[in-house]
N, C-alpha and C. Protein backbone atom coordinates (compact mmCIF):
# COMPACT_ATOMS: atom_id res chain seq x y z
N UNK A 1 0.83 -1.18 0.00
CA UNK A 1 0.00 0.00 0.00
C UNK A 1 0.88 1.25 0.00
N UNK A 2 0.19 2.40 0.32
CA UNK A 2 1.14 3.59 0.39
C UNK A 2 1.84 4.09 1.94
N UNK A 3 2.56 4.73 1.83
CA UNK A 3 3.49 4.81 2.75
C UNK A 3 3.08 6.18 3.55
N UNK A 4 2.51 6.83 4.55
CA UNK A 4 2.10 7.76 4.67
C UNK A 4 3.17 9.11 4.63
N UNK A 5 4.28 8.74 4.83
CA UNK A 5 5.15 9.75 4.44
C UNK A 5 5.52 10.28 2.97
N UNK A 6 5.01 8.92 2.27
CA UNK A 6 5.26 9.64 0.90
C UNK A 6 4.09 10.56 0.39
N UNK A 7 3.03 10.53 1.13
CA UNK A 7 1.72 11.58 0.95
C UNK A 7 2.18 12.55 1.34
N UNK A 8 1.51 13.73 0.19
CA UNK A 8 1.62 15.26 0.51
C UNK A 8 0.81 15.86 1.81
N UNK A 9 2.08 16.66 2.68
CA UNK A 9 1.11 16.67 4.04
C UNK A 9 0.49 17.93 3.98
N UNK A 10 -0.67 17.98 5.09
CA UNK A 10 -1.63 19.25 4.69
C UNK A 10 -0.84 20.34 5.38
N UNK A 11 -0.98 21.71 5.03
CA UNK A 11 -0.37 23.10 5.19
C UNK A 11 -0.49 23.06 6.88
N UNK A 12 -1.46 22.64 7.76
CA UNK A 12 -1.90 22.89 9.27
C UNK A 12 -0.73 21.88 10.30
N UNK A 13 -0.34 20.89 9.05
CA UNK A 13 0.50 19.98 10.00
C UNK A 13 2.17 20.55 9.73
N UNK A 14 2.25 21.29 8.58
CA UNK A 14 3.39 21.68 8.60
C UNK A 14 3.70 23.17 9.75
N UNK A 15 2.52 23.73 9.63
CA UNK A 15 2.67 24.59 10.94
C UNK A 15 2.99 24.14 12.11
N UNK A 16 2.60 23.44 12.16
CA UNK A 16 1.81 22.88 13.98
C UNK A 16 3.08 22.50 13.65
N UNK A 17 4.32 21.36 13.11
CA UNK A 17 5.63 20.86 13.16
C UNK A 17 6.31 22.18 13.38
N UNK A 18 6.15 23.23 12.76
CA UNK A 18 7.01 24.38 12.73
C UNK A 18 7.24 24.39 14.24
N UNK A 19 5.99 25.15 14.81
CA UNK A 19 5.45 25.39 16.19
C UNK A 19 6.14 24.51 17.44
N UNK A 20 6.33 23.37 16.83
CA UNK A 20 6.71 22.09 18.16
C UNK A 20 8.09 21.82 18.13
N UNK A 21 8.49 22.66 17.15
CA UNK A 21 10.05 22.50 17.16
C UNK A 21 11.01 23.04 17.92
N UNK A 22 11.78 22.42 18.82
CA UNK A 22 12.48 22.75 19.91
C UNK A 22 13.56 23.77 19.46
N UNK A 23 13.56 25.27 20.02
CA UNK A 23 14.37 25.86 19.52
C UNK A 23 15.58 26.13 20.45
N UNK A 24 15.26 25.21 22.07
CA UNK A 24 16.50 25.29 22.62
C UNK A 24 17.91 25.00 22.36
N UNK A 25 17.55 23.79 21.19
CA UNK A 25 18.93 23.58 20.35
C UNK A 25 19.55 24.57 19.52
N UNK A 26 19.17 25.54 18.99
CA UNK A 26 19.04 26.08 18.40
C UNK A 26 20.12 27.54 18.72
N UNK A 27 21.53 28.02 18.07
CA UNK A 27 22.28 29.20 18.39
C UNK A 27 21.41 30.39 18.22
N UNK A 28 21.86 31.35 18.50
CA UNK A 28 21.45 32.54 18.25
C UNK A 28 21.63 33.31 16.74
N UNK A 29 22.27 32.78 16.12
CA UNK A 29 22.76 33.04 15.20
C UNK A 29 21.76 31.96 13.82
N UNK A 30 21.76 30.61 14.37
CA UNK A 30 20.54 30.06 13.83
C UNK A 30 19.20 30.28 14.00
N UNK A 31 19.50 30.88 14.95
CA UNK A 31 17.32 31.70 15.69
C UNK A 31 17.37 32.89 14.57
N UNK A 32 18.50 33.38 14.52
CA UNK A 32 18.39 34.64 13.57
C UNK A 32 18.37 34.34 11.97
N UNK A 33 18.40 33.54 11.76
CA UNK A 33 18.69 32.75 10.28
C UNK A 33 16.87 32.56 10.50
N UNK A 34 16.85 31.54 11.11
CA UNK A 34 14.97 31.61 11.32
C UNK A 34 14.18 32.67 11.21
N UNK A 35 14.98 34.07 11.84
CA UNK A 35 13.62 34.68 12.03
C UNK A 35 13.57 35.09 10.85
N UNK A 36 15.07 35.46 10.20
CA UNK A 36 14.93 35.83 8.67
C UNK A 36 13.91 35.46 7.61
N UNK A 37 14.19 33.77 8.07
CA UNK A 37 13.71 33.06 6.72
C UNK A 37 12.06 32.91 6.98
N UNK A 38 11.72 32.90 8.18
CA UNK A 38 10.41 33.43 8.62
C UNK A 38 9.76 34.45 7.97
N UNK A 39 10.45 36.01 8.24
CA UNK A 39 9.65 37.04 7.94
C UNK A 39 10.00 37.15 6.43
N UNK A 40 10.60 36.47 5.51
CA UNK A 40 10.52 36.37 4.09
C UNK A 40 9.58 35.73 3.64
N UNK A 41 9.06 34.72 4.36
CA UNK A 41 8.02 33.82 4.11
C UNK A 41 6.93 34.50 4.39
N UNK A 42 6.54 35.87 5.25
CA UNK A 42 5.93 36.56 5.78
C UNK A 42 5.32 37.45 4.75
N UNK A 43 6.34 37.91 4.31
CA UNK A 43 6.38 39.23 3.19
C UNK A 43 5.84 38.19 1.84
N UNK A 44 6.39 37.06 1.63
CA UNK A 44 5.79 36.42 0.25
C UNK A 44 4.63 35.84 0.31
N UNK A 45 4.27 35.27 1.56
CA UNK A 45 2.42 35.45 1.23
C UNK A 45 1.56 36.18 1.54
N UNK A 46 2.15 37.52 2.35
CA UNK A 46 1.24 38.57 2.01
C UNK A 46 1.20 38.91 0.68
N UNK A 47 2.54 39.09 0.11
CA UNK A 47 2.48 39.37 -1.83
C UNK A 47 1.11 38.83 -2.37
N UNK A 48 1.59 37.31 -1.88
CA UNK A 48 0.52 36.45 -2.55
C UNK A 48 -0.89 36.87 -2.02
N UNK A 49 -1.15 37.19 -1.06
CA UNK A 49 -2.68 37.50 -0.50
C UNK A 49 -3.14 38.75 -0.98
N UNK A 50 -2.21 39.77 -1.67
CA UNK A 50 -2.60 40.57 -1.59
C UNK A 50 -3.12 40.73 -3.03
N UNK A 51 -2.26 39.96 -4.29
CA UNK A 51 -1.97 39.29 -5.09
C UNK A 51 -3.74 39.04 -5.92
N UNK A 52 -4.10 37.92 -4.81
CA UNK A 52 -4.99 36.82 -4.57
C UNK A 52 -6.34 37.93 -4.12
N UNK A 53 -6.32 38.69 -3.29
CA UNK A 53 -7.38 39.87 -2.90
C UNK A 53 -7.71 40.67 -4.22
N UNK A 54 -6.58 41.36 -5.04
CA UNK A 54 -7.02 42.22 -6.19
C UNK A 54 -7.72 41.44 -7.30
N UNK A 55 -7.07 40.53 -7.42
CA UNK A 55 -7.94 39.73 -8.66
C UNK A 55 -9.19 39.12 -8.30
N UNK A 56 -9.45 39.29 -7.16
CA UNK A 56 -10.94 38.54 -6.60
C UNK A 56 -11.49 40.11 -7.15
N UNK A 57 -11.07 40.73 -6.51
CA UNK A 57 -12.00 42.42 -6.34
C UNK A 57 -12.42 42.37 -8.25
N UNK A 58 -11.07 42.34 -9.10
CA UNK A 58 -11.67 42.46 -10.45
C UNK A 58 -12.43 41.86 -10.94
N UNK A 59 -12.05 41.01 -10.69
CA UNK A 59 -13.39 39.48 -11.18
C UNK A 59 -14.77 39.54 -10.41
N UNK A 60 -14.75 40.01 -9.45
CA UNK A 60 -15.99 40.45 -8.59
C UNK A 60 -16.49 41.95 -9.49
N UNK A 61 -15.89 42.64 -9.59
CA UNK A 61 -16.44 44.30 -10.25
C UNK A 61 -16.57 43.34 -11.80
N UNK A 62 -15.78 42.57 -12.64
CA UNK A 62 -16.29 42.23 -13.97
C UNK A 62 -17.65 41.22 -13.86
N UNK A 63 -18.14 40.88 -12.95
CA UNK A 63 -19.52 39.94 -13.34
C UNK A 63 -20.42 41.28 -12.43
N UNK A 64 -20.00 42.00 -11.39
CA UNK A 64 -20.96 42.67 -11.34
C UNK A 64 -21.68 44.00 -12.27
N UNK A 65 -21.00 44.03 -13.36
CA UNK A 65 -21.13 44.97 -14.00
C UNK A 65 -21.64 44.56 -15.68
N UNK A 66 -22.07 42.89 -15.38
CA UNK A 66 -22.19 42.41 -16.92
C UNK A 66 -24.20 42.55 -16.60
N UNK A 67 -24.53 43.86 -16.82
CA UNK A 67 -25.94 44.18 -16.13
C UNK A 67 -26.85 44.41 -18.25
């Protein structure tokens, strides 16, 4: 049968792993590498949401206006 690790895992479990990850191991210098690569990830799906918000709004104003 299939192997459950080779299934694509859902977006909530990759958080929640984020979340449970022990960062006492973790230098200061690697916390700072994190927070980096964090708030890049931060900034690129707001892009994307914001992205994802305008083209709803157009596509919402183009069927409301097919009167």
């Amino acid at each position: 049968m299939f192997d459950e690790a080779d299934l694509p895992r859902r977006k909530s479990d990759l958080l929640a792993d984020l979340a449970r990850e022990d960062l006492d191991k973790l230098s200061i210098a690697e916390l700072d590498e994190r927070i980096v690569a964090l708030e890049a990830e931060l900034v690129r799906a707001r892009a994307k949401r914001e992205g994802a918000a305008a083209f709803r709004a157009a596509a919402d104003s183009l069927f409301r206006n097919v009167d």
